[in-house]
PDB file of N, CA and C in Angstrom:
ATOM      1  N   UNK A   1      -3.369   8.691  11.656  1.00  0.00           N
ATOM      2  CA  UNK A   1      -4.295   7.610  11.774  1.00  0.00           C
ATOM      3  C   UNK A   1      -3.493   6.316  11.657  1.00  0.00           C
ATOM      4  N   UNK A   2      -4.128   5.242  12.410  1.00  0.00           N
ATOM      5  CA  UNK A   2      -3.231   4.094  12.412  1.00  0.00           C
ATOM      6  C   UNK A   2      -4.363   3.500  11.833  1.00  0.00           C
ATOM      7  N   UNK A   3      -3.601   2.422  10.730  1.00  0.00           N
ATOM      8  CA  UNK A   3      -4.386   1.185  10.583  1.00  0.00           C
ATOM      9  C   UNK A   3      -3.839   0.131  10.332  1.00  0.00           C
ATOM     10  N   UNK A   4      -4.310  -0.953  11.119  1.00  0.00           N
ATOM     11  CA  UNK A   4      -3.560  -2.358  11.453  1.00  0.00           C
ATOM     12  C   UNK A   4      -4.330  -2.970  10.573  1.00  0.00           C
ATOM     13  N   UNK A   5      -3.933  -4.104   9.691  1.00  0.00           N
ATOM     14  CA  UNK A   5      -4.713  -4.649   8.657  1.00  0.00           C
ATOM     15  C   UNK A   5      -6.348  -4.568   8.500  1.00  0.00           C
ATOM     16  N   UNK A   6      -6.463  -2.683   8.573  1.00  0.00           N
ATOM     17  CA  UNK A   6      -7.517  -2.712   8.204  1.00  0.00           C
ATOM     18  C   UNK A   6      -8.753  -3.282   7.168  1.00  0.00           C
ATOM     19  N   UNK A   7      -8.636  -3.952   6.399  1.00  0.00           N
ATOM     20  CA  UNK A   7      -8.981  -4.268   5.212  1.00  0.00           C
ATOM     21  C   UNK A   7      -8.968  -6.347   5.023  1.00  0.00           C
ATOM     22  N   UNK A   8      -7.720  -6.608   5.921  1.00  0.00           N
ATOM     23  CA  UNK A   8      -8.073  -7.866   6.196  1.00  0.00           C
ATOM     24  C   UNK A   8      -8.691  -8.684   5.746  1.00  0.00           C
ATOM     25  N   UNK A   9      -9.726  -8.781   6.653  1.00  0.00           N
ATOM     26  CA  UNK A   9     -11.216  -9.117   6.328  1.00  0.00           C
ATOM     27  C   UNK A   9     -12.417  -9.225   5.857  1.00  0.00           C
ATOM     28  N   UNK A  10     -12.129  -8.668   4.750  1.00  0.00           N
ATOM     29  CA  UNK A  10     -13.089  -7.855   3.886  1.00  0.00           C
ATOM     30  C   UNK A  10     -13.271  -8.681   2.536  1.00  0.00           C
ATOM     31  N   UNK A  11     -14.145  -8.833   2.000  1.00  0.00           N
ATOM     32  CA  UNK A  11     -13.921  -9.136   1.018  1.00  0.00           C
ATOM     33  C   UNK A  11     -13.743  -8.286  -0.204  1.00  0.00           C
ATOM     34  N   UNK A  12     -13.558  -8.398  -1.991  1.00  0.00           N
ATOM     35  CA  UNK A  12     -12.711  -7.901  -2.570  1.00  0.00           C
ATOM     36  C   UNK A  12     -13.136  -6.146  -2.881  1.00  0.00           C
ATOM     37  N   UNK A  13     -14.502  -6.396  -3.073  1.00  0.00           N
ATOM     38  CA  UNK A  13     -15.516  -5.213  -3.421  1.00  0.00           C
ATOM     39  C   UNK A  13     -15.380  -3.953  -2.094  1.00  0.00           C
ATOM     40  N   UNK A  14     -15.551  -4.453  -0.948  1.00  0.00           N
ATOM     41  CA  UNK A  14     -15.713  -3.780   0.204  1.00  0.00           C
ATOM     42  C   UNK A  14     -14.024  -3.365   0.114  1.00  0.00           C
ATOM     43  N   UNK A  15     -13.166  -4.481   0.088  1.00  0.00           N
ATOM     44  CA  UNK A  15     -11.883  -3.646   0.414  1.00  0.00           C
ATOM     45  C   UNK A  15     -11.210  -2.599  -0.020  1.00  0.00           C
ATOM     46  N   UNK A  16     -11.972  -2.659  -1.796  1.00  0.00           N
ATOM     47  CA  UNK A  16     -11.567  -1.752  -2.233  1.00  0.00           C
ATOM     48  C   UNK A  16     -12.333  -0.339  -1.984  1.00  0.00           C
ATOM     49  N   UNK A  17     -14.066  -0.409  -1.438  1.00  0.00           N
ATOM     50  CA  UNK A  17     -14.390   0.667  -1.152  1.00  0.00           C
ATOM     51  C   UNK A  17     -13.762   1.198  -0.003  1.00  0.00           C
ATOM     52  N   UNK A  18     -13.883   0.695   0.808  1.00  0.00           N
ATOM     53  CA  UNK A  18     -12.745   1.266   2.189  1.00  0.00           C
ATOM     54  C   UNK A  18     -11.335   1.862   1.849  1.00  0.00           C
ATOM     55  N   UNK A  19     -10.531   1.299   0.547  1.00  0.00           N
ATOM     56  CA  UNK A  19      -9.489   1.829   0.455  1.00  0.00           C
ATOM     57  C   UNK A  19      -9.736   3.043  -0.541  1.00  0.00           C
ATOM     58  N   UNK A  20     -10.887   3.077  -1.312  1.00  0.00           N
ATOM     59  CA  UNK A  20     -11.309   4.622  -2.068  1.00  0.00           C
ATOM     60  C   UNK A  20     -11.600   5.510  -1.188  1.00  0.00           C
ATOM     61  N   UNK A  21     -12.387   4.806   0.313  1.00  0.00           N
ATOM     62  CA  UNK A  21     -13.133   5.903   0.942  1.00  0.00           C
ATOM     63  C   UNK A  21     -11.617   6.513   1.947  1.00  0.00           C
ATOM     64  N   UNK A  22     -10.273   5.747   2.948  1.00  0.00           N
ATOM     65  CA  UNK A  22      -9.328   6.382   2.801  1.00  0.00           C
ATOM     66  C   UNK A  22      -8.226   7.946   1.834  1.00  0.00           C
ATOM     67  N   UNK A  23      -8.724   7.101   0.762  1.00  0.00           N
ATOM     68  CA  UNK A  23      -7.957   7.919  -0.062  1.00  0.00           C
ATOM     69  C   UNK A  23      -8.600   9.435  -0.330  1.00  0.00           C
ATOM     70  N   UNK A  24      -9.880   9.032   0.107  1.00  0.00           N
ATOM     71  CA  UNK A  24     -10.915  10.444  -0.072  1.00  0.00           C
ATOM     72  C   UNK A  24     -10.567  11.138   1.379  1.00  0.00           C
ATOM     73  N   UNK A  25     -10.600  10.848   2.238  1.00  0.00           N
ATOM     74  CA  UNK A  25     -10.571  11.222   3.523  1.00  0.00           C
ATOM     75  C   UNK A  25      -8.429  12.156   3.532  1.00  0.00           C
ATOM     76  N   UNK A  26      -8.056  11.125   3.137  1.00  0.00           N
ATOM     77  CA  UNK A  26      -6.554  11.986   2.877  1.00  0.00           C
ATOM     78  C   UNK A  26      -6.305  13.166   2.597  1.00  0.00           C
ATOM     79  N   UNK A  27      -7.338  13.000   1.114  1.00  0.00           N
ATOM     80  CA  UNK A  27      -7.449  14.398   0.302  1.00  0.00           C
ATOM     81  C   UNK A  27      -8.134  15.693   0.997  1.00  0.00           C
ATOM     82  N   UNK A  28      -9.266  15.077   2.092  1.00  0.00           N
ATOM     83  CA  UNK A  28     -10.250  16.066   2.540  1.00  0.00           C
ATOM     84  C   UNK A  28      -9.634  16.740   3.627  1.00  0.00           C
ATOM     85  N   UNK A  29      -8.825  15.773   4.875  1.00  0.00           N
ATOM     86  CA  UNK A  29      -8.151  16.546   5.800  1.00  0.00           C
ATOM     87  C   UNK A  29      -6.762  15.271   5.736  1.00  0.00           C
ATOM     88  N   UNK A  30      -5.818  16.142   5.110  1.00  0.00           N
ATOM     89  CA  UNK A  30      -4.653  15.627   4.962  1.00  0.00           C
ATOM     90  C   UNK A  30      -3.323  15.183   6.524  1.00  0.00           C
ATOM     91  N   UNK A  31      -3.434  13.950   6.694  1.00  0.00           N
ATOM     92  CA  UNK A  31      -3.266  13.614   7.693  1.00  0.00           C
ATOM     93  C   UNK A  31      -2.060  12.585   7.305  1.00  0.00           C
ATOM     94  N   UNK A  32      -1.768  12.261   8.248  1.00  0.00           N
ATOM     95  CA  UNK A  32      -0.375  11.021   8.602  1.00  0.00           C
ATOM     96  C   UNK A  32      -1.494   9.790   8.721  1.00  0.00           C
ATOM     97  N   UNK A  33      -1.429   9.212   7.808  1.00  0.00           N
ATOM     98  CA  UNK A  33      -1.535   7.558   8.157  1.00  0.00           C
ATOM     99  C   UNK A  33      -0.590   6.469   7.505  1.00  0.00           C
ATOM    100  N   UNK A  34      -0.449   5.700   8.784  1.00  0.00           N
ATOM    101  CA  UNK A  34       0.449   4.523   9.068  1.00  0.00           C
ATOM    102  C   UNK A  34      -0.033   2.978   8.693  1.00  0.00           C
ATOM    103  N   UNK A  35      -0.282   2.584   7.389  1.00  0.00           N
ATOM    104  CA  UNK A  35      -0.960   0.949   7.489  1.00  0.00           C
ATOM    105  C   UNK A  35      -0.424   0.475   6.819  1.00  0.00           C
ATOM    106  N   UNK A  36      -0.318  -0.541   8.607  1.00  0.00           N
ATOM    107  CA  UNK A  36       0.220  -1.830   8.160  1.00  0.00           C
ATOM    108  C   UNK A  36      -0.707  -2.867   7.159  1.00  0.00           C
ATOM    109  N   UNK A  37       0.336  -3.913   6.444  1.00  0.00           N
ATOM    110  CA  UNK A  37      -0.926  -4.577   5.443  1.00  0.00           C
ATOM    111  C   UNK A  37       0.318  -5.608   5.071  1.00  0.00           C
ATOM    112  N   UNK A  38      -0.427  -6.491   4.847  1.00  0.00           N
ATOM    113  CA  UNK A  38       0.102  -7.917   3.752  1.00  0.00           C
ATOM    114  C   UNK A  38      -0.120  -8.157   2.576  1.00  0.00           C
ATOM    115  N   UNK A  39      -0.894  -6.899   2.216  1.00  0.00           N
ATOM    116  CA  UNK A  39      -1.144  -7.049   0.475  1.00  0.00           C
ATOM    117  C   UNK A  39      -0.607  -5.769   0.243  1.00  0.00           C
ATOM    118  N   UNK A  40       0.539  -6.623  -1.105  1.00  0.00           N
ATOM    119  CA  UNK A  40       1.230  -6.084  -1.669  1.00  0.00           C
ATOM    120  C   UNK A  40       0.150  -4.877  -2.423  1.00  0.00           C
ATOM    121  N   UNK A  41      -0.654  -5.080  -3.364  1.00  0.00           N
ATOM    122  CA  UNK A  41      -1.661  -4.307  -4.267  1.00  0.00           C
ATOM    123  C   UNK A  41      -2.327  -2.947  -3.204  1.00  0.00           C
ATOM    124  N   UNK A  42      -2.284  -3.624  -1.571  1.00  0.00           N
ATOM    125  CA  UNK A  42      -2.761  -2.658  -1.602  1.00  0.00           C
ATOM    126  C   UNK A  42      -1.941  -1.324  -0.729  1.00  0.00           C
ATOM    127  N   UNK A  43      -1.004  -1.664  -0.025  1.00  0.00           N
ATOM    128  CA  UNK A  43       0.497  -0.943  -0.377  1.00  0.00           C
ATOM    129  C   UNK A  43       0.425   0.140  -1.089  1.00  0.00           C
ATOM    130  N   UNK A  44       0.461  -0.912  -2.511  1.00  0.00           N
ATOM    131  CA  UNK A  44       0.442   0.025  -4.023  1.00  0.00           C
ATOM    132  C   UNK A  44       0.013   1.536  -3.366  1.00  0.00           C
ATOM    133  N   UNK A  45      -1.390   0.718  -3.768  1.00  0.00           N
ATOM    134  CA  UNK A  45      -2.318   2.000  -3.969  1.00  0.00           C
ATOM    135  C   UNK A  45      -2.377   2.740  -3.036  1.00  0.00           C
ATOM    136  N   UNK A  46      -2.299   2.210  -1.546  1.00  0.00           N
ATOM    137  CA  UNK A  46      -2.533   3.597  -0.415  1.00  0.00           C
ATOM    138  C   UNK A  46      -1.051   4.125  -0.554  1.00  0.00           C
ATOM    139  N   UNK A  47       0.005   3.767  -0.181  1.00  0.00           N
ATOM    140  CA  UNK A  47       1.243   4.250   0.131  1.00  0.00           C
ATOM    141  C   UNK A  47       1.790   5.146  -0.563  1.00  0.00           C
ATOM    142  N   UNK A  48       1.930   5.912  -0.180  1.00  0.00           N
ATOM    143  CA  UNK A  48       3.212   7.300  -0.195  1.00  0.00           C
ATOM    144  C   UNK A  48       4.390   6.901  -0.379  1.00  0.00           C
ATOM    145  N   UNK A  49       4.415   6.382   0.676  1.00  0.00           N
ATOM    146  CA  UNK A  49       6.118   5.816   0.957  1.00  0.00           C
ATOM    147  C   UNK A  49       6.172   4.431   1.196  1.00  0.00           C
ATOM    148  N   UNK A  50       6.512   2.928   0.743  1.00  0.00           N
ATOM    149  CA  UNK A  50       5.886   1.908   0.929  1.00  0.00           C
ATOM    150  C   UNK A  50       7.717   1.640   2.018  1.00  0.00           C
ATOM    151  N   UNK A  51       7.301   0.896   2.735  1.00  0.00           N
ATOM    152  CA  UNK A  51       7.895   0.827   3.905  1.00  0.00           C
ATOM    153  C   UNK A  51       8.309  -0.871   4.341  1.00  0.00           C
ATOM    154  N   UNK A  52       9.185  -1.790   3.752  1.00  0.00           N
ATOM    155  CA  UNK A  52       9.299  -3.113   3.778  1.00  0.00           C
ATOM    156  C   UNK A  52      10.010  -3.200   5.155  1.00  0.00           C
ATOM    157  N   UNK A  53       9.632  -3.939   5.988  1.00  0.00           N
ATOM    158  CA  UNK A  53      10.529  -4.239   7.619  1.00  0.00           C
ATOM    159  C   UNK A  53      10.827  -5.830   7.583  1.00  0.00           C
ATOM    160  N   UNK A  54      11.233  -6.457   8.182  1.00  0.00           N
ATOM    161  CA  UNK A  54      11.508  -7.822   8.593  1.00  0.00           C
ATOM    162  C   UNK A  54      12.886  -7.448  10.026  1.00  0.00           C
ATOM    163  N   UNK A  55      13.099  -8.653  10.512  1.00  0.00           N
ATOM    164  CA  UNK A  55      13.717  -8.787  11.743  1.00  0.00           C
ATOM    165  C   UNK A  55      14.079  -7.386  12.709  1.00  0.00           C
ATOM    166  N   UNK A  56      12.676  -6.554  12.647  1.00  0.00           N
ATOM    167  CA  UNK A  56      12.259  -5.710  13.768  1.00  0.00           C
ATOM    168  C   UNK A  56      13.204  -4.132  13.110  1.00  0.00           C
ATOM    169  N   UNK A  57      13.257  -4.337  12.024  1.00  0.00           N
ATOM    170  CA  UNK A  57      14.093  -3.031  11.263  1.00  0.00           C
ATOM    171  C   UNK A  57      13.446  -2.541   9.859  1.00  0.00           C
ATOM    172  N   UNK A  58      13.780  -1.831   9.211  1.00  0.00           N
ATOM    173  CA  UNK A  58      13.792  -1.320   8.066  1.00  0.00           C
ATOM    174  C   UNK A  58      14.191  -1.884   6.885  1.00  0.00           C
ATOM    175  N   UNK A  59      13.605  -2.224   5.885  1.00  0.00           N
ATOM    176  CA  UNK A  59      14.603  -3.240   5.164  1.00  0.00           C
ATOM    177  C   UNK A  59      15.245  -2.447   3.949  1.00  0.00           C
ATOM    178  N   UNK A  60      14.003  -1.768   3.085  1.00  0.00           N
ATOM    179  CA  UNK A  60      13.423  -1.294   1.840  1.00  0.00           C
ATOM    180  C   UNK A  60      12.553  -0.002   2.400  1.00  0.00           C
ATOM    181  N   UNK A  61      12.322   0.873   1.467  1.00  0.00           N
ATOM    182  CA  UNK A  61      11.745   2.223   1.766  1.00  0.00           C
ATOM    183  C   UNK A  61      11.700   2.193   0.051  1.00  0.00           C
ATOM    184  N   UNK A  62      10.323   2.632  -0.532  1.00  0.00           N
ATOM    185  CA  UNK A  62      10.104   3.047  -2.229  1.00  0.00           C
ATOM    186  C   UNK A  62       9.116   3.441  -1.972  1.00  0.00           C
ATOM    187  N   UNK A  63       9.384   4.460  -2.661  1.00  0.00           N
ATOM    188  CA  UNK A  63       8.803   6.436  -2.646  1.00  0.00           C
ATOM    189  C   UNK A  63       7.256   5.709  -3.760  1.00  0.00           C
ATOM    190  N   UNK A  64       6.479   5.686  -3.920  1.00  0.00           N
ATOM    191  CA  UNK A  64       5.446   5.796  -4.584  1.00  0.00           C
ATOM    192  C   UNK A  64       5.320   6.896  -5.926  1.00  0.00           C
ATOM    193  N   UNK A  65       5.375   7.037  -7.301  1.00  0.00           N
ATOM    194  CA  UNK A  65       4.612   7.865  -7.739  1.00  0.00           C
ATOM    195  C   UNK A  65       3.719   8.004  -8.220  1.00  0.00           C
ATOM    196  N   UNK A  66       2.977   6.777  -8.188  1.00  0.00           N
ATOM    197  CA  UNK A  66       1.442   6.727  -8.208  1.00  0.00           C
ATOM    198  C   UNK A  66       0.649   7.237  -7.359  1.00  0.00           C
ATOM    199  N   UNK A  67       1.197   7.326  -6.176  1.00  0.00           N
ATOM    200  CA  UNK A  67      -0.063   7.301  -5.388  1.00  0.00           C
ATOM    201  C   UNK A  67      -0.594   8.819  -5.441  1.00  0.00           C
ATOM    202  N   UNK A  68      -2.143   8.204  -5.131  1.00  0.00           N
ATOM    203  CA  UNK A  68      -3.123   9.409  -5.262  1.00  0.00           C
ATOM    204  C   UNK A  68      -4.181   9.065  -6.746  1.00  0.00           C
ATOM    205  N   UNK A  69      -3.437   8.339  -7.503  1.00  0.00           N
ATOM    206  CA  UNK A  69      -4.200   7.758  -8.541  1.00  0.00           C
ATOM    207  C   UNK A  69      -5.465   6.773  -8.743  1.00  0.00           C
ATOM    208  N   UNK A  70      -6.600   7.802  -8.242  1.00  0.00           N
ATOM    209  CA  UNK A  70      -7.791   6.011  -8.155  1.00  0.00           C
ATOM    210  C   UNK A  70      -7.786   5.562  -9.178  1.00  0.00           C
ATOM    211  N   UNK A  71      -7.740   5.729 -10.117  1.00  0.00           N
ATOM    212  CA  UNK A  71      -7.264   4.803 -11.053  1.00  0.00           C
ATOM    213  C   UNK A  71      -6.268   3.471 -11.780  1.00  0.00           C
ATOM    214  N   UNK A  72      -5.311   4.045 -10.722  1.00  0.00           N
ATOM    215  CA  UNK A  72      -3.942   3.316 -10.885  1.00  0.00           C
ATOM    216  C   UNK A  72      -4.389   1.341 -11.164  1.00  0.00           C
ATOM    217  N   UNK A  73      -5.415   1.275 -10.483  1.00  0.00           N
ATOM    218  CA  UNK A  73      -5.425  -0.235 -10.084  1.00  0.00           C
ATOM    219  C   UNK A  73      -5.363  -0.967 -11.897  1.00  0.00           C
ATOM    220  N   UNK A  74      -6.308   0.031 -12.661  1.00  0.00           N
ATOM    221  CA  UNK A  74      -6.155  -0.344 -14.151  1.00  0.00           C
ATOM    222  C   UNK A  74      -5.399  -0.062 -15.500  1.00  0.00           C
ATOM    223  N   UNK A  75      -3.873   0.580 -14.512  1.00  0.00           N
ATOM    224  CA  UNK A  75      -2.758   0.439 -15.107  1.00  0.00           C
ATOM    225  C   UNK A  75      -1.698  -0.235 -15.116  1.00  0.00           C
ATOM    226  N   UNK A  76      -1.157   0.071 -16.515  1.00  0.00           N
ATOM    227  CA  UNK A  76       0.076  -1.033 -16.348  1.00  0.00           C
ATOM    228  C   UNK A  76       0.998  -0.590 -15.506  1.00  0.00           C
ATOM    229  N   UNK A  77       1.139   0.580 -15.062  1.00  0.00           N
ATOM    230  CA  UNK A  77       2.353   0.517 -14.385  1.00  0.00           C
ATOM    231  C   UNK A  77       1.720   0.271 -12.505  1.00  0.00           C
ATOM    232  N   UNK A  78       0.936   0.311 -12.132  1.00  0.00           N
ATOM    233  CA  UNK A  78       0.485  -0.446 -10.524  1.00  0.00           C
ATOM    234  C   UNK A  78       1.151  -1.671 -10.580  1.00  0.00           C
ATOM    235  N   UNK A  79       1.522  -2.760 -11.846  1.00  0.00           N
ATOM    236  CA  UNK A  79       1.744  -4.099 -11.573  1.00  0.00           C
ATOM    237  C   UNK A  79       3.347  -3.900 -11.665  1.00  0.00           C
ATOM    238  N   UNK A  80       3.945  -2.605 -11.909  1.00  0.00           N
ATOM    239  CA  UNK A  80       4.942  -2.650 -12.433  1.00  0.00           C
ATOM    240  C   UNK A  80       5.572  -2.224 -10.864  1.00  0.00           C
ATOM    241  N   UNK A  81       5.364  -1.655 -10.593  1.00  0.00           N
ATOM    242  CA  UNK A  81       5.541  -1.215  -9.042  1.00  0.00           C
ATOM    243  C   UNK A  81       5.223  -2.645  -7.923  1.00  0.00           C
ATOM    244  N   UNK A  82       4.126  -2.879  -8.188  1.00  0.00           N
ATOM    245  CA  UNK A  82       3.927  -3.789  -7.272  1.00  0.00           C
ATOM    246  C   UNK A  82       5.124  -5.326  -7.400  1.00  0.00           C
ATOM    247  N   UNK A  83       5.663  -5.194  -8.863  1.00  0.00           N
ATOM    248  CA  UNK A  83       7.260  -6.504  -9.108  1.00  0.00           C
ATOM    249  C   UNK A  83       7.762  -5.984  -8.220  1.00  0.00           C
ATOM    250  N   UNK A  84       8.051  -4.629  -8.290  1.00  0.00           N
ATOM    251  CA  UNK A  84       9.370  -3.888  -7.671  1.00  0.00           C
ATOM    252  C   UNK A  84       9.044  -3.933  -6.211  1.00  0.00           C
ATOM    253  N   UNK A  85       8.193  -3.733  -5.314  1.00  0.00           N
ATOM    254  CA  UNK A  85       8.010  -4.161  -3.722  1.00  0.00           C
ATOM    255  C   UNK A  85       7.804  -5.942  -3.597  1.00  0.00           C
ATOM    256  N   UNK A  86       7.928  -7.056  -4.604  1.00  0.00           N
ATOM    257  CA  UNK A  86       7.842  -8.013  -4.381  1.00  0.00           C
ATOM    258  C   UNK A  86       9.071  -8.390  -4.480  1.00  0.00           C
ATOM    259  N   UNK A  87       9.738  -7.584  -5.512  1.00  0.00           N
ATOM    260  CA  UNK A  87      11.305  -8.044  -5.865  1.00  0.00           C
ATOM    261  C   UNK A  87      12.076  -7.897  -4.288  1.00  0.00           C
ATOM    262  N   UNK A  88      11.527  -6.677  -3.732  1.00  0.00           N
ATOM    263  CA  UNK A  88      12.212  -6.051  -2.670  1.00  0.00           C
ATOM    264  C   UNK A  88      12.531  -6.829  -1.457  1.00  0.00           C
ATOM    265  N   UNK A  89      11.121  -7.442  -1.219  1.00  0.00           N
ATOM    266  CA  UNK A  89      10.402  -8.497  -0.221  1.00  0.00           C
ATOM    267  C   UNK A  89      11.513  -9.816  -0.320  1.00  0.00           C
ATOM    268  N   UNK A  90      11.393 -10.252  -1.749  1.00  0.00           N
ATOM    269  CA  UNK A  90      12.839 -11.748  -1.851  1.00  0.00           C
ATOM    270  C   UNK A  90      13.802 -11.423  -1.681  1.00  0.00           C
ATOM    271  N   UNK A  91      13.992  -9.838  -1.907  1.00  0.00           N
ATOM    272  CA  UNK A  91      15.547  -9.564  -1.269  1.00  0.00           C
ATOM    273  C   UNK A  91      15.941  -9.915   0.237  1.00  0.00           C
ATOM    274  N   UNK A  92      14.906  -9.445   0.621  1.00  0.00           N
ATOM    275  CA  UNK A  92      14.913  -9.220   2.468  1.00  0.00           C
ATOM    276  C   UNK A  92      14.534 -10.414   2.756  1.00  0.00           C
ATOM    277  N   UNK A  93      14.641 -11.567   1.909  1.00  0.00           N
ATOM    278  CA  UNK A  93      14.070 -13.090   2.717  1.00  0.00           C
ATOM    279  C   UNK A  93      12.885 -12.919   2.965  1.00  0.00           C
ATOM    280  N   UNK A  94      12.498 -11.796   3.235  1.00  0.00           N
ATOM    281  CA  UNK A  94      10.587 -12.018   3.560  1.00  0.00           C
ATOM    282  C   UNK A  94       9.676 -12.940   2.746  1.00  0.00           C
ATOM    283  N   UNK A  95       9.904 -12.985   1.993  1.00  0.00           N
ATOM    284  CA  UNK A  95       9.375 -14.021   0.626  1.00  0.00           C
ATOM    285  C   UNK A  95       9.841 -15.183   0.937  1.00  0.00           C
TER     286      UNK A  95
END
């Protein structure tokens, strides 16, 4: 499944149901999905494998071990992960 800033547009309540109702759909028929996104948080939480690009390459690749956690959003370690893909981001100038 592809999703191009699915979530975008949404505001905060809805985005997060769309990203619970994903994560349910993963679990139910376990599939390849690809989304792209500009929020870091939500990265976090969908990604497996969080995937940083800039100038049409690969920059950063960090393995997730949260994910799968609906919960994660009200732990300390989601913010702790989410430094570490922001740290990643100022590395690569993307920031």
């Amino acid at each position: 499944m592809l999703l191009d800033e699915a979530t975008a547009a949404l505001d905060a309540i809805t985005k997060e149901h769309l990203q619970n109702l994903l994560l349910r759909i993963y679990y139910q028929y376990p599939i390849t999905m690809v989304l792209v996104t500009h929020s870091i948080e939500e990265a976090v939480f969908l990604g497996q494998s969080i995937v940083i690009m800039g100038e049409g390459r690969i920059k950063h690749r960090i393995e997730n071990p949260y994910f799968g956690d609906k919960d994660i959003r009200s732990k300390l370690e989601f913010y702790s992960i989410c430094t570490e893909v922001r740290k990643r981001l100022a590395e690569g100038g993307v920031l």
